[in-house]
Each structure stands twice: as structure tokens, then as C-alpha cells.
N, C-alpha and C. Protein backbone atom coordinates (compact mmCIF):
# COMPACT_ATOMS: atom_id res chain seq x y z
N UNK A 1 104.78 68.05 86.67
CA UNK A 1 104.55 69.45 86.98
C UNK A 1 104.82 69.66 88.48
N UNK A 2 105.35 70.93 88.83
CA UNK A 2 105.72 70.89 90.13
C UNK A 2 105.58 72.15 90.89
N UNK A 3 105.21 72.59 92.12
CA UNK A 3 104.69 73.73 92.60
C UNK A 3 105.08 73.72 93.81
N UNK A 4 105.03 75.10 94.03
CA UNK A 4 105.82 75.88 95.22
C UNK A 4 104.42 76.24 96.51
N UNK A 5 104.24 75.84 97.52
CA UNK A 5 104.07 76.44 98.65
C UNK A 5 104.58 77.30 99.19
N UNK A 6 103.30 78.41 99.97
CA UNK A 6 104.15 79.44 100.89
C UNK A 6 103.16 79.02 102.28
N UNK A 7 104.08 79.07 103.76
CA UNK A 7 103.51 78.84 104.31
C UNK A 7 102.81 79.92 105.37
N UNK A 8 101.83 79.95 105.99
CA UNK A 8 101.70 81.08 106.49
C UNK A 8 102.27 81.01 108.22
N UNK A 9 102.39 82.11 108.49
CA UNK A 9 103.41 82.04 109.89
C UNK A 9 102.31 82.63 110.87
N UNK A 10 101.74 81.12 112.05
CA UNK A 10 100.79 81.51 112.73
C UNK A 10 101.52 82.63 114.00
N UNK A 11 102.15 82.96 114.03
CA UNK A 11 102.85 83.80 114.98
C UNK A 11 102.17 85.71 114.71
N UNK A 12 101.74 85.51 113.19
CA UNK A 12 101.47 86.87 113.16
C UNK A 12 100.69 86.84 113.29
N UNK A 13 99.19 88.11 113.50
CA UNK A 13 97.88 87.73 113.72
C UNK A 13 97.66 89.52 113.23
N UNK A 14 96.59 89.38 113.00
CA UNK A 14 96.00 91.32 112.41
C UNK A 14 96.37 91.93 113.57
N UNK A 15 96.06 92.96 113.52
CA UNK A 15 97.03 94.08 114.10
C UNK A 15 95.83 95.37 113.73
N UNK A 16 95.40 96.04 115.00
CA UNK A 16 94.49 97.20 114.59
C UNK A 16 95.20 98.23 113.52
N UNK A 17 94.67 98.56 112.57
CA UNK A 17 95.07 99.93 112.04
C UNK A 17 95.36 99.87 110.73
N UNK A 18 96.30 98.38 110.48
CA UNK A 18 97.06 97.72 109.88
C UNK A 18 96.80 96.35 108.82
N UNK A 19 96.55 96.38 107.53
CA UNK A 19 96.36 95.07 106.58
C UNK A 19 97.32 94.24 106.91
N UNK A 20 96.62 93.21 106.65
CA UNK A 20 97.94 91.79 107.00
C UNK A 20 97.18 90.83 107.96
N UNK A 21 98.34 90.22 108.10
CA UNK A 21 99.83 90.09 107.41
C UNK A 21 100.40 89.44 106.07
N UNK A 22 100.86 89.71 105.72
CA UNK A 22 101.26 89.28 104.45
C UNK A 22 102.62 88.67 104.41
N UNK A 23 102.70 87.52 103.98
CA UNK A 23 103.72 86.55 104.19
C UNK A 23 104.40 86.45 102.80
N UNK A 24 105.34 86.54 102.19
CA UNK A 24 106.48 86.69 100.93
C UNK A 24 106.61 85.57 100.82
N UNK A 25 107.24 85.16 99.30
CA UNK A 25 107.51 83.89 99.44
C UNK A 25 108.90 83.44 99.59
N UNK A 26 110.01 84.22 100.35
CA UNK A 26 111.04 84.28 100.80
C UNK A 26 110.67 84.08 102.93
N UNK A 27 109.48 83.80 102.78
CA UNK A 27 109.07 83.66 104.20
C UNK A 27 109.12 85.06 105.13
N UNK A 28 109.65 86.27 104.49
CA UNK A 28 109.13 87.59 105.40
C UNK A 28 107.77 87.98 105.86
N UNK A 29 106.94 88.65 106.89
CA UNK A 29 106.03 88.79 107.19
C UNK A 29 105.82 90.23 106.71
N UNK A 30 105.23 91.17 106.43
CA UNK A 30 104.75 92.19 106.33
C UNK A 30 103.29 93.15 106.71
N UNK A 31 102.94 94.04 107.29
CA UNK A 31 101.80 94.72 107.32
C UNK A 31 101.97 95.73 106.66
N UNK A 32 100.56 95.88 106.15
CA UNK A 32 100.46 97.19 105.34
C UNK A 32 99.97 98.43 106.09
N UNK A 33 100.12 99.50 106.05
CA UNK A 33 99.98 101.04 107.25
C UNK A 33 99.40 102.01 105.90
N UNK A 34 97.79 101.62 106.07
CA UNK A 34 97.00 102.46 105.03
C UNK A 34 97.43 103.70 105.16
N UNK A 35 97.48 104.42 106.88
CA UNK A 35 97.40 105.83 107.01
C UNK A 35 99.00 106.39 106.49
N UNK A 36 99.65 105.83 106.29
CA UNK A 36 101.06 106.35 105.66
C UNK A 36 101.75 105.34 104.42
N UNK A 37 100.63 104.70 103.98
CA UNK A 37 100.71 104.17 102.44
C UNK A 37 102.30 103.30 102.14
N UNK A 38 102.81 102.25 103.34
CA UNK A 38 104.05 101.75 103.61
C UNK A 38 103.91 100.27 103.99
N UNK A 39 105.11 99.74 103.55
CA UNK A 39 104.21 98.40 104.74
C UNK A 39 105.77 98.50 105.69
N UNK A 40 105.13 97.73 106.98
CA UNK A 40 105.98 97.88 108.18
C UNK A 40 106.57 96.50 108.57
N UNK A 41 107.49 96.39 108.44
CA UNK A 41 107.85 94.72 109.04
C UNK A 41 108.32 95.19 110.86
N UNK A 42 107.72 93.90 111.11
CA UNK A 42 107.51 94.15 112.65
C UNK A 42 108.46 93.08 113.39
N UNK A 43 109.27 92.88 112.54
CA UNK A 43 110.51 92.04 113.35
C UNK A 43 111.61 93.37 113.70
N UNK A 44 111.36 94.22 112.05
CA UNK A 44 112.59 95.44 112.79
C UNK A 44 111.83 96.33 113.08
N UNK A 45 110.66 97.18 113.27
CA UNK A 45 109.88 97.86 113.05
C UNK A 45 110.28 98.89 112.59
N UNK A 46 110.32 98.60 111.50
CA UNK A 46 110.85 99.71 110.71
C UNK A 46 109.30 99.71 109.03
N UNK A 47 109.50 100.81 108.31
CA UNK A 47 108.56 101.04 107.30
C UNK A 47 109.95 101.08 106.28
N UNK A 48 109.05 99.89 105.03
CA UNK A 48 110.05 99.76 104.09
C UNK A 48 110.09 100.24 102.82
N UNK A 49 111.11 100.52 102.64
CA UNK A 49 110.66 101.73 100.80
C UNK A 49 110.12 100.80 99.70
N UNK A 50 109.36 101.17 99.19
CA UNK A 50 108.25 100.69 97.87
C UNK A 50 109.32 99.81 96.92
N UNK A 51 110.73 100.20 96.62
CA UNK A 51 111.51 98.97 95.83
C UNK A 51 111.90 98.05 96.55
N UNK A 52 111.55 98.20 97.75
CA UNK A 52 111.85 96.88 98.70
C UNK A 52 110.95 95.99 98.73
N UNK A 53 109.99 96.26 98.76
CA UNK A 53 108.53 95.69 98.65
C UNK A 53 108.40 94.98 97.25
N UNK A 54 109.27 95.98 95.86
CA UNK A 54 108.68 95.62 94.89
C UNK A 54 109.50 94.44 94.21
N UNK A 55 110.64 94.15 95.02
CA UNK A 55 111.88 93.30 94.90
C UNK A 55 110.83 91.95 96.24
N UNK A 56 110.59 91.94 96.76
CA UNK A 56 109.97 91.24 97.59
C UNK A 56 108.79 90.35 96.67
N UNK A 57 108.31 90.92 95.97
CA UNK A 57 106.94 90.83 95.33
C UNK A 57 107.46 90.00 94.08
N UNK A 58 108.30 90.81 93.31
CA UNK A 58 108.94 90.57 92.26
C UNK A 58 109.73 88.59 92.50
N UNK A 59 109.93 88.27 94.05
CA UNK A 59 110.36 86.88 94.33
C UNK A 59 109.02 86.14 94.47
N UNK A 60 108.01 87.06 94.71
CA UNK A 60 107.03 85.85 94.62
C UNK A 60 106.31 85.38 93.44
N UNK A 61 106.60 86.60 92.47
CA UNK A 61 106.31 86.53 91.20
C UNK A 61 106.72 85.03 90.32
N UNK A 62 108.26 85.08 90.80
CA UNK A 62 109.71 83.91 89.97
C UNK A 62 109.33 82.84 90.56
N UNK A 63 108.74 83.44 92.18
CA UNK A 63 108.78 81.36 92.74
C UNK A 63 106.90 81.00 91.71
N UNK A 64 106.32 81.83 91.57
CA UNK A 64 105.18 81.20 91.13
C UNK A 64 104.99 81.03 90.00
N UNK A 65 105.94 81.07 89.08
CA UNK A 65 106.10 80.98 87.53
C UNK A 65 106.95 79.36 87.22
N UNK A 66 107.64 79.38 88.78
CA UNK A 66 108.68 78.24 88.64
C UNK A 66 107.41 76.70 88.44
């Protein structure tokens, strides 16, 4: 039987305002932005649309089934 690790990336740390961080299992970092219901990746700072997230999610789903 064989299993997948995700590792967490001490570089990110909480962030006022903001849930997280949340680490993918494609190794992206993410925060979540309660007050505008988005999460924000803070390498581009940019806020990412919900099928991006759900395609993100959807890989951590496959690696944890593997």
C-alpha cells in the first residue's frame, strides 16, 4: 500500500484578515479572504475564480485516492 505526502511550506505563515494557508497537493499555497468569499494566492496576488480552486482541490482529491 502506498501514500502520498503533502508538505507544508514554512515560508507562509497566517496573515491578519485571512484563513490559511492552505497548501494543494500540487504544492500551491493559498489564503482564503472571508470578506470577499475568494482565496488569494500571494505569489501573484491576485484572487482566483472558484473553478480554479475547484480544479486545485479536485488534484488533491486524485493524489489522495492514489
Amino acid at each position: 500500500m502506498g501514500y502520498t505526502t503533502f508538505t507544508k511550506n514554512e515560508n507562509y505563515k497566517p496573515r491578519k484578515g485571512l484563513e490559511g494557508p492552505f497548501t494543494f497537493g500540487n504544492g500551491r499555497t493559498l489564503y482564503y479572504d472571508v470578506s470577499c468569499g475568494q482565496y488569494w494566492d500571494p505569489k501573484t496576488d491576485i484572487y482566483l475564480e472558484n473553478d480554479e480552486v475547484a480544479d486545485l482541490q479536485g488534484y488533491l482529491i486524485t493524489k489522495l485516492k492514489a
